[in-house]
N, C-alpha and C. Protein backbone atom coordinates (compact mmCIF):
# COMPACT_ATOMS: atom_id res chain seq x y z
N UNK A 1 11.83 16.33 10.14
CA UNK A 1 10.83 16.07 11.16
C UNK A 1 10.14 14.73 10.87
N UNK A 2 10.08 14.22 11.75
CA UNK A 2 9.06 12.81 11.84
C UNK A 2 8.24 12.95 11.37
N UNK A 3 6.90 11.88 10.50
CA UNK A 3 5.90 11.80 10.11
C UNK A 3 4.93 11.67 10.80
N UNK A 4 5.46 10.40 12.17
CA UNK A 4 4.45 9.25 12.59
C UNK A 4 5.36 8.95 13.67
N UNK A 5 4.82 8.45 14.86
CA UNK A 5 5.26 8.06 16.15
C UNK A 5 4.92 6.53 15.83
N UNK A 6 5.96 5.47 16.56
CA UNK A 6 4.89 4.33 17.15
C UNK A 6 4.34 4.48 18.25
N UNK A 7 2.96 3.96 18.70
CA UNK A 7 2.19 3.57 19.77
C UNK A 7 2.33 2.54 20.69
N UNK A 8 1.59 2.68 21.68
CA UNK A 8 1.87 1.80 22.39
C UNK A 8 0.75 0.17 22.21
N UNK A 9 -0.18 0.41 21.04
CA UNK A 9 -1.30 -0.32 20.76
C UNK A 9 0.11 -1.20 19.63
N UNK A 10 -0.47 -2.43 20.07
CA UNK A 10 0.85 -3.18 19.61
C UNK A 10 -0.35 -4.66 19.00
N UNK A 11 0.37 -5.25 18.36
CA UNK A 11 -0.27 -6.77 18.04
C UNK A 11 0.83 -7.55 17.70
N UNK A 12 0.86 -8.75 18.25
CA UNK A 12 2.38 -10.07 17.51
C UNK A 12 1.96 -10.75 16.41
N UNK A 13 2.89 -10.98 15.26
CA UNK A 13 2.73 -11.39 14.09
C UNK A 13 3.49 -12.17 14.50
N UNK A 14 3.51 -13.88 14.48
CA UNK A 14 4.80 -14.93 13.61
C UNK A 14 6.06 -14.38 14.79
N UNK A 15 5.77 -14.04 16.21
CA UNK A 15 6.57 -13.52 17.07
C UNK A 15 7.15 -12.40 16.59
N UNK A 16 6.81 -11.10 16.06
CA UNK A 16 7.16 -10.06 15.60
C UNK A 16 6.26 -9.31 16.63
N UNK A 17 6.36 -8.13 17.27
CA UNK A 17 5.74 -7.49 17.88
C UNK A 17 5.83 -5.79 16.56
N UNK A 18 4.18 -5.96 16.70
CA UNK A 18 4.29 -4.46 15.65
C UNK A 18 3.56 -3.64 16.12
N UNK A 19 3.52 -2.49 15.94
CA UNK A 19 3.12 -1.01 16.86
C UNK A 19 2.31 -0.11 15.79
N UNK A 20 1.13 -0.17 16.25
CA UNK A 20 0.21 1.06 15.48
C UNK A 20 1.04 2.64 15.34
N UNK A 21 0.67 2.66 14.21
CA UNK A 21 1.73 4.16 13.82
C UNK A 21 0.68 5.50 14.35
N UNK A 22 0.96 6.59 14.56
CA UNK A 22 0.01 7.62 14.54
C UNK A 22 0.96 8.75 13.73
N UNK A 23 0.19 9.55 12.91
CA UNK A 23 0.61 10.78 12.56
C UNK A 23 1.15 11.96 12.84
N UNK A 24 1.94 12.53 12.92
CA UNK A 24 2.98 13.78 13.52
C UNK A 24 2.36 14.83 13.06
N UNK A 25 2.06 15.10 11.73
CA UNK A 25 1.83 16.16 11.10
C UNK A 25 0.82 15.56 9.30
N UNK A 26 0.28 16.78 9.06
CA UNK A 26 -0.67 16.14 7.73
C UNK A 26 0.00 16.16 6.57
N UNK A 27 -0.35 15.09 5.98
CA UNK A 27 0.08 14.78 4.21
C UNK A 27 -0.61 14.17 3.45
N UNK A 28 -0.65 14.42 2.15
CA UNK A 28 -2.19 13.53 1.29
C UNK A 28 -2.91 13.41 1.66
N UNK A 29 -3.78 12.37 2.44
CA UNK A 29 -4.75 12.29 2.70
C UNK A 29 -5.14 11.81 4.27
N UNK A 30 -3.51 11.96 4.89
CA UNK A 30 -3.38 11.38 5.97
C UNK A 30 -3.18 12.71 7.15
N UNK A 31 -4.72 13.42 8.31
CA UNK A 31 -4.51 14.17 9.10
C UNK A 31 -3.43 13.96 10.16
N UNK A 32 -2.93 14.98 10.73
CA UNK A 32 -2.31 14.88 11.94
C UNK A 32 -3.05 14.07 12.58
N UNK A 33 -2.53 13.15 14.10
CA UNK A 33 -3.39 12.61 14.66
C UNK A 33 -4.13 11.32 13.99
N UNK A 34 -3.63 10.89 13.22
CA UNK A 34 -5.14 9.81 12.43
C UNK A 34 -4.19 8.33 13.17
N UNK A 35 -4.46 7.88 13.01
CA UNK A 35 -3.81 6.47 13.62
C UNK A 35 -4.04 5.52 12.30
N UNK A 36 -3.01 5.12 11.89
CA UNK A 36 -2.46 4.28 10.52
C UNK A 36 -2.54 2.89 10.48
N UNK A 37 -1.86 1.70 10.22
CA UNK A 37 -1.65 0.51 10.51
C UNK A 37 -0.82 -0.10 11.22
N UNK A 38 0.12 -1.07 11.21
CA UNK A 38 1.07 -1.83 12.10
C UNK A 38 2.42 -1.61 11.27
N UNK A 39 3.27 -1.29 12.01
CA UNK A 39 4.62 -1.77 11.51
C UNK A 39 5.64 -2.17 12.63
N UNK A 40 6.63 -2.83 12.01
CA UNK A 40 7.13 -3.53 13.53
C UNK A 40 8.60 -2.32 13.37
N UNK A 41 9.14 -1.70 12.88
CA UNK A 41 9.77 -0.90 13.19
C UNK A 41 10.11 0.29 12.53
N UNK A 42 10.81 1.34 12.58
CA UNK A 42 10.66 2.45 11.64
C UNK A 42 11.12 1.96 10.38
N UNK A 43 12.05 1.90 10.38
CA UNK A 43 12.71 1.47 9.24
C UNK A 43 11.60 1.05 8.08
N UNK A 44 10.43 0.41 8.72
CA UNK A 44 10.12 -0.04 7.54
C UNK A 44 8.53 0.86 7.00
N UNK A 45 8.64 1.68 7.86
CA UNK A 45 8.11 3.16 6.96
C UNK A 45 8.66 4.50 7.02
N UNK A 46 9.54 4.84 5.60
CA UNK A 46 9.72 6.10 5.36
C UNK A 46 9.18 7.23 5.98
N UNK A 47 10.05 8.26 6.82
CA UNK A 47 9.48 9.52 7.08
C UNK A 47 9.33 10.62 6.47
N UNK A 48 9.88 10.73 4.85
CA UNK A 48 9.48 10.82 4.13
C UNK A 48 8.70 10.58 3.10
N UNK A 49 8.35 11.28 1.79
CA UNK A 49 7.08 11.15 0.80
C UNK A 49 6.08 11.51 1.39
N UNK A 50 5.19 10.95 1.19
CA UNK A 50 3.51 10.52 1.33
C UNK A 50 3.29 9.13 1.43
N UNK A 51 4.28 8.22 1.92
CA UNK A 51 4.18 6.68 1.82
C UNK A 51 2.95 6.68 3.27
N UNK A 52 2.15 5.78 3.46
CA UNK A 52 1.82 5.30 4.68
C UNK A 52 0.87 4.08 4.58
N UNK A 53 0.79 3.33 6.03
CA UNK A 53 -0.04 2.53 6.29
C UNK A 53 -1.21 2.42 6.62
N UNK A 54 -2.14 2.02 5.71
CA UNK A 54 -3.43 2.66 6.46
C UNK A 54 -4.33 1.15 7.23
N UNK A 55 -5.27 1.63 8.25
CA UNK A 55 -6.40 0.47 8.51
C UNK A 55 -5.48 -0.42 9.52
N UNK A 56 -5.85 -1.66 9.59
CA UNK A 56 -4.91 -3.18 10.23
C UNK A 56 -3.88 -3.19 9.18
N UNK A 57 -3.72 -2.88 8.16
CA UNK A 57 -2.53 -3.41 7.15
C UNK A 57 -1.27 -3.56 8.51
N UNK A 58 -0.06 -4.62 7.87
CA UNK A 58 0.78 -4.77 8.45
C UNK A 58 1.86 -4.79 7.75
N UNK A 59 3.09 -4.00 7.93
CA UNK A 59 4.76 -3.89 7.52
C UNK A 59 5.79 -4.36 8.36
N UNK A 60 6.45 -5.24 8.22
CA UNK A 60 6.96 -6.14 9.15
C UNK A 60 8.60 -6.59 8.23
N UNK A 61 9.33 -7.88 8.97
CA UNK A 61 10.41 -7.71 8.52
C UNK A 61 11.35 -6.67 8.18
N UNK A 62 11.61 -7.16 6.76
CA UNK A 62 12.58 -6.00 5.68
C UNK A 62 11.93 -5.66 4.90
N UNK A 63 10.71 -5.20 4.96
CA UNK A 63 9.71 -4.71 4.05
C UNK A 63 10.15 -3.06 4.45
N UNK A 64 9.75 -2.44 3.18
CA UNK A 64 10.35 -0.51 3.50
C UNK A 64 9.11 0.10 2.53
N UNK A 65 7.98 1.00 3.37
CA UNK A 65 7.18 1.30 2.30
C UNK A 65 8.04 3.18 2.38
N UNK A 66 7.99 3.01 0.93
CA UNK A 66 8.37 4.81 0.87
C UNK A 66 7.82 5.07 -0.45
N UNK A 67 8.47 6.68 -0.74
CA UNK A 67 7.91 7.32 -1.24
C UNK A 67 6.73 7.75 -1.43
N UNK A 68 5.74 7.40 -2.06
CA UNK A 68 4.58 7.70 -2.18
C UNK A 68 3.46 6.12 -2.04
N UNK A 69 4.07 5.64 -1.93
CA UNK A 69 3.58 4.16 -1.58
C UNK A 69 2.67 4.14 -0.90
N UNK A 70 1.18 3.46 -0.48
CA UNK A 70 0.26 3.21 0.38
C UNK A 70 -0.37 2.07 0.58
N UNK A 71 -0.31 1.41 1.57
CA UNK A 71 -0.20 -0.02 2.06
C UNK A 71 -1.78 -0.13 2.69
N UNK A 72 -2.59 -0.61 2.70
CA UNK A 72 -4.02 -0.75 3.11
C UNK A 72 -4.55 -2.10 3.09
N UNK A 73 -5.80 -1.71 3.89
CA UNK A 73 -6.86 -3.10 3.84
C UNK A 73 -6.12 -4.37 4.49
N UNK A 74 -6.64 -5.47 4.06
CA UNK A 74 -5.67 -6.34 4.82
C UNK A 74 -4.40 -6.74 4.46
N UNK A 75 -3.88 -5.99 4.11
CA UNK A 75 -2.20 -6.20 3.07
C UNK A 75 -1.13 -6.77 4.49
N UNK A 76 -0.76 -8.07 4.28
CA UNK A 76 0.49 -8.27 5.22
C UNK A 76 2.02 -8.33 4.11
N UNK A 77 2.73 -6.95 4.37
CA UNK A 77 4.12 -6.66 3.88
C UNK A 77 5.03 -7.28 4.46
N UNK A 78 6.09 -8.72 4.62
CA UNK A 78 7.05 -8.93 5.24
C UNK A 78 8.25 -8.54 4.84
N UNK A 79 8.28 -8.86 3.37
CA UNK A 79 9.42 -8.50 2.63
C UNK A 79 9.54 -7.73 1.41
N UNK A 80 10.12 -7.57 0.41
CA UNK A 80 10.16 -6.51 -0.44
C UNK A 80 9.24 -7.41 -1.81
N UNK A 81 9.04 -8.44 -1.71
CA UNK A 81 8.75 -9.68 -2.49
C UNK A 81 6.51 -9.34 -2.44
N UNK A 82 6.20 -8.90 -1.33
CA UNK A 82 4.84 -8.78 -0.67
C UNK A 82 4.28 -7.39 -1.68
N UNK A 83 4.90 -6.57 -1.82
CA UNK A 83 4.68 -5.27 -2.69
C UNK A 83 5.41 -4.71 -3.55
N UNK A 84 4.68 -3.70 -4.78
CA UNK A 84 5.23 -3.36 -5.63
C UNK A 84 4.60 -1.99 -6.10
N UNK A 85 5.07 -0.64 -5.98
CA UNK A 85 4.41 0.09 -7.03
C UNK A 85 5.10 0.73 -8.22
N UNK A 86 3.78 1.53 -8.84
CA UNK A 86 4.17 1.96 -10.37
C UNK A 86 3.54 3.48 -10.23
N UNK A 87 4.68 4.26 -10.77
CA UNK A 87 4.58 5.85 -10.73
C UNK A 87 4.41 6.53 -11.95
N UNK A 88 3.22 7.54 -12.34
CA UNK A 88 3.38 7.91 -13.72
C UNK A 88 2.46 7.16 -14.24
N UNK A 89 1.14 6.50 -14.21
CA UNK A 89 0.25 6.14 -14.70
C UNK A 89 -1.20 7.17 -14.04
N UNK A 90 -1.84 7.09 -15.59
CA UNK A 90 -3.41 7.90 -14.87
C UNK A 90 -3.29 8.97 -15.02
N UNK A 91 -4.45 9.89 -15.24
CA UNK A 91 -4.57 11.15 -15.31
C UNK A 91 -3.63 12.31 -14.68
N UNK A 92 -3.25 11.61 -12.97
CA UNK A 92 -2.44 12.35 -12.48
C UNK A 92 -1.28 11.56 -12.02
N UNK A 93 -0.51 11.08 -12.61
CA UNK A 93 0.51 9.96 -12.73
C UNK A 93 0.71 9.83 -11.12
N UNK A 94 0.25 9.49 -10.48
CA UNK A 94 0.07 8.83 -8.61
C UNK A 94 0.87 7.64 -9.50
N UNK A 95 1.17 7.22 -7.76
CA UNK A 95 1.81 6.06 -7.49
C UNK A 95 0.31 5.01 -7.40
N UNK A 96 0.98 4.03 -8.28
CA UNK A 96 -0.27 2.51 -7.88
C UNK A 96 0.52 1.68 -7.20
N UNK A 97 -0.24 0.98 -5.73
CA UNK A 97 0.47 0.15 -5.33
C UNK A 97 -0.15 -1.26 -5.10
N UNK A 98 0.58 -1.93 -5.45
CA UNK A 98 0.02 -3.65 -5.05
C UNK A 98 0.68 -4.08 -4.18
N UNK A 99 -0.10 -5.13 -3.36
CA UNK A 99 0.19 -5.63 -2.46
C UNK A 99 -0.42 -7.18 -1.92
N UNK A 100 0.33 -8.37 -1.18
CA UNK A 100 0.03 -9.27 -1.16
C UNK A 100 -1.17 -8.95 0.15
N UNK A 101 -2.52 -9.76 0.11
CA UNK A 101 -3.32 -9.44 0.90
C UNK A 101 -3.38 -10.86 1.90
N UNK A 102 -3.79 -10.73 2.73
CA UNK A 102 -3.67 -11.70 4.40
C UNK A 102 -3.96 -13.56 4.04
N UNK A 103 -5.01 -13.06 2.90
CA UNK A 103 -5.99 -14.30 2.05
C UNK A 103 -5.33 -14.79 1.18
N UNK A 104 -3.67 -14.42 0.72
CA UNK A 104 -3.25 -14.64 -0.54
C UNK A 104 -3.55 -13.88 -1.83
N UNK A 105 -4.68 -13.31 -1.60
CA UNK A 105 -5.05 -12.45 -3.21
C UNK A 105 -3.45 -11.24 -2.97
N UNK A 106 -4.67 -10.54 -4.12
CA UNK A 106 -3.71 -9.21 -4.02
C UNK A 106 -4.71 -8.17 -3.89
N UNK A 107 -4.33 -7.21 -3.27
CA UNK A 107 -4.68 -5.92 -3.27
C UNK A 107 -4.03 -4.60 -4.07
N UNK A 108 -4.74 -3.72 -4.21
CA UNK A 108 -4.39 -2.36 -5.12
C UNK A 108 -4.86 -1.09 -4.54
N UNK A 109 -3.72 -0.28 -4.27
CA UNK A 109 -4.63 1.21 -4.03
C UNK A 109 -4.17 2.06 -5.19
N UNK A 110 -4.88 2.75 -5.59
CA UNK A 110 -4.57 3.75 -6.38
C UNK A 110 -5.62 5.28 -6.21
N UNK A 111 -4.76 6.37 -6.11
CA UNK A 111 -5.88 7.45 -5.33
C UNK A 111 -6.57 7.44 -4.70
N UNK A 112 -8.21 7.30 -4.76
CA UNK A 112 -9.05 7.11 -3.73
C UNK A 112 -9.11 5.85 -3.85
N UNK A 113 -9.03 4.84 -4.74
CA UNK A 113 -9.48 3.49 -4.61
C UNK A 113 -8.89 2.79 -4.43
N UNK A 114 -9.07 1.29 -3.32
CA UNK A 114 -8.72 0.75 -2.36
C UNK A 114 -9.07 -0.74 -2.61
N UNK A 115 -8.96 -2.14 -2.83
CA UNK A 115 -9.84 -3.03 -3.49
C UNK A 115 -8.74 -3.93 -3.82
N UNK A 116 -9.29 -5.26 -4.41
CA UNK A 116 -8.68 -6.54 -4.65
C UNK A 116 -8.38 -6.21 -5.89
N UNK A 117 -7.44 -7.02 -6.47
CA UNK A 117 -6.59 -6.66 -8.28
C UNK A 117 -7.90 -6.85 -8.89
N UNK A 118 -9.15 -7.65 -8.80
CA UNK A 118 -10.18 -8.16 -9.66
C UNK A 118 -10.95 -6.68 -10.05
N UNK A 119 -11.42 -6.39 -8.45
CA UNK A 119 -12.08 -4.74 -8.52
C UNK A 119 -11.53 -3.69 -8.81
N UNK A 120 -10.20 -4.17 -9.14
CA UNK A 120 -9.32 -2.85 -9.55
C UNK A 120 -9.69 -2.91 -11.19
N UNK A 121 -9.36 -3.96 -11.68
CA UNK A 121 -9.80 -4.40 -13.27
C UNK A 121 -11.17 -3.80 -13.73
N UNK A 122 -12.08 -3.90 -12.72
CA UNK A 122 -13.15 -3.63 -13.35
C UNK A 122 -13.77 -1.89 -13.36
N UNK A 123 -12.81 -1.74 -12.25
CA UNK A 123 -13.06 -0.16 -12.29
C UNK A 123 -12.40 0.49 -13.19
N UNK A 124 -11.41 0.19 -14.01
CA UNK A 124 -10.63 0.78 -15.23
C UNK A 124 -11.55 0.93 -16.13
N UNK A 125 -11.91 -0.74 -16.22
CA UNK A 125 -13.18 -0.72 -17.50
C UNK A 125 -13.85 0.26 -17.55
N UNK A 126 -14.62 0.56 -16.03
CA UNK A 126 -15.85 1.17 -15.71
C UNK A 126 -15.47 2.85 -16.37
N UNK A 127 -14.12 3.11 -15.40
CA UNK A 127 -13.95 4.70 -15.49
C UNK A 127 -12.82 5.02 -16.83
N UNK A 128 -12.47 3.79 -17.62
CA UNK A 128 -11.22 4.74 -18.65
C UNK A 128 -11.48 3.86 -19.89
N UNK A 129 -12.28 2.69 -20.32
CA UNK A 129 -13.09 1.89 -21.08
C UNK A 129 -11.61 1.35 -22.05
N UNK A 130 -11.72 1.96 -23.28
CA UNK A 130 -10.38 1.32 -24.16
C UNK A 130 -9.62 2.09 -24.29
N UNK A 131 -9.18 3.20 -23.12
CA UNK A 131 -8.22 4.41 -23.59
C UNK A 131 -6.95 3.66 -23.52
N UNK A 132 -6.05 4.67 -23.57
CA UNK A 132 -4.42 4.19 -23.48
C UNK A 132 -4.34 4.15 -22.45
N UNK A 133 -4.99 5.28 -21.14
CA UNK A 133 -4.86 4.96 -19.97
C UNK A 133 -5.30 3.60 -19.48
N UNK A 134 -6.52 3.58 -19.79
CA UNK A 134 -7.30 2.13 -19.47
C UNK A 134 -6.75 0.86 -19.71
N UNK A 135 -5.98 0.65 -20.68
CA UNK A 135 -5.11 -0.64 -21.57
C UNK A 135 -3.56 -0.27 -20.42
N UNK A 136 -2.92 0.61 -20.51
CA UNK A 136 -2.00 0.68 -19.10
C UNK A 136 -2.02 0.43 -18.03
N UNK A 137 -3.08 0.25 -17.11
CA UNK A 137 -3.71 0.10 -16.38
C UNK A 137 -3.79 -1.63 -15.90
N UNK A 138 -4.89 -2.14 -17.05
CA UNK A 138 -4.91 -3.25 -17.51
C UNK A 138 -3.60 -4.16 -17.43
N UNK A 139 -2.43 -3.61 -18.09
CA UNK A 139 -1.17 -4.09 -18.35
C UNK A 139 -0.48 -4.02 -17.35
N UNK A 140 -0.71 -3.21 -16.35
CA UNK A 140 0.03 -3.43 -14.71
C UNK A 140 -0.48 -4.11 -14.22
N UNK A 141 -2.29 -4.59 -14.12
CA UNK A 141 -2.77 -5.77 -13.25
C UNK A 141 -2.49 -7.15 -13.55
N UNK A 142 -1.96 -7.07 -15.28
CA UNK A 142 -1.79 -8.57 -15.70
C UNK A 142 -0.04 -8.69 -15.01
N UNK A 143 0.84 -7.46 -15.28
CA UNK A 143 2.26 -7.83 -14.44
C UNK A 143 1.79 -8.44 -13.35
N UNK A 144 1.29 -7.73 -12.26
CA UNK A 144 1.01 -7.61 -10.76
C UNK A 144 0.68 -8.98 -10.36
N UNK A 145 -0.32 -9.32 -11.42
CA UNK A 145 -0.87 -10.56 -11.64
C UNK A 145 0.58 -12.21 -11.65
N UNK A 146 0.93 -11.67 -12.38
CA UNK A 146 2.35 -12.36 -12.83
C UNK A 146 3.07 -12.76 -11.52
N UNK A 147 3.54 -11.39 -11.32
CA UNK A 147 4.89 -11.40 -10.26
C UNK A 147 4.17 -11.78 -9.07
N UNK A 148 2.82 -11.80 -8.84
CA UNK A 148 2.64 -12.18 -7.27
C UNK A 148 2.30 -13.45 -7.30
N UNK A 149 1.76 -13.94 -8.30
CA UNK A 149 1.31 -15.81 -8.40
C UNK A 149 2.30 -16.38 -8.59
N UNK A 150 3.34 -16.18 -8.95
CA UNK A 150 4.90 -16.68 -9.42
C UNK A 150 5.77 -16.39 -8.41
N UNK A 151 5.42 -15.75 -7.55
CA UNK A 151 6.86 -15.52 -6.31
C UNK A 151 7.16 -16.88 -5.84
């Protein structure tokens, strides 16, 4: 069964026409009915997992968010190069995902939290200080860090 319909609420990217997603049925944190972000075609969100788009975020090209993946805030996904996540970190090993944001930064969701790689850094500090979790953590924002200033 389907996850998510496209809509008819549409916006053009770079001559890409992309279509607000809406929800089929509930998962994680996403109700039936909730209306998601942009993607310009299925393909490039899984109808499976718990992957989804949330807010304006946009998935476009050959970009494919799946599995448990979650794309937010102002994140523009074109290609597979725009995002990256990591599974098995944190108390409850969730998926962390990064993502290139509209401004050039980067963005991060992980569980409830939603935020730029900087505010992601500092909330580790805040909530896991010098654990192993906390230093893991740390060590994915300096990759994330890496692979997105270097693409």
């Amino acid at each position: 069964m389907k996850k998510y319909e496209l809509t008819d609420d549409t916006i053009t990217v770079g001559g890409r026409i992309l279509h607000r997603i809406k929800a089929l049925k509930s998962f994680s944190d996403v109700e039936e009915g909730d209306l998601g972000g942009y993607v310009e075609k299925e393909d490039n969100l899984d109808h499976s997992g718990e992957a989804w788009v949330y807010g304006n975020a946009r998935v476009y090209g050959n970009a494919r968010v799946s599995g448990d993946a979650r794309v937010s805030g102002d994140a523009r996904v074109s290609g597979e190069n725009d995002y990256a996540a990591a599974k098995g970190f944190g108390r409850e090993y969730r998926t962390t995902t990064f993502f290139r944001l509209q401004d050039g930064g980067i963005g991060v969701r992980c569980g409830c939290f939603c935020g730029t790689l900087e505010e992601f850094r500092e909330k580790v500090k805040e909530t896991h200080k010098e654990s192993k979790m906390g230093k893991e953590y740390l060590m994915l924002a300096d990759l994330m860090e890496y692979k997105f200033k270097n693409a």
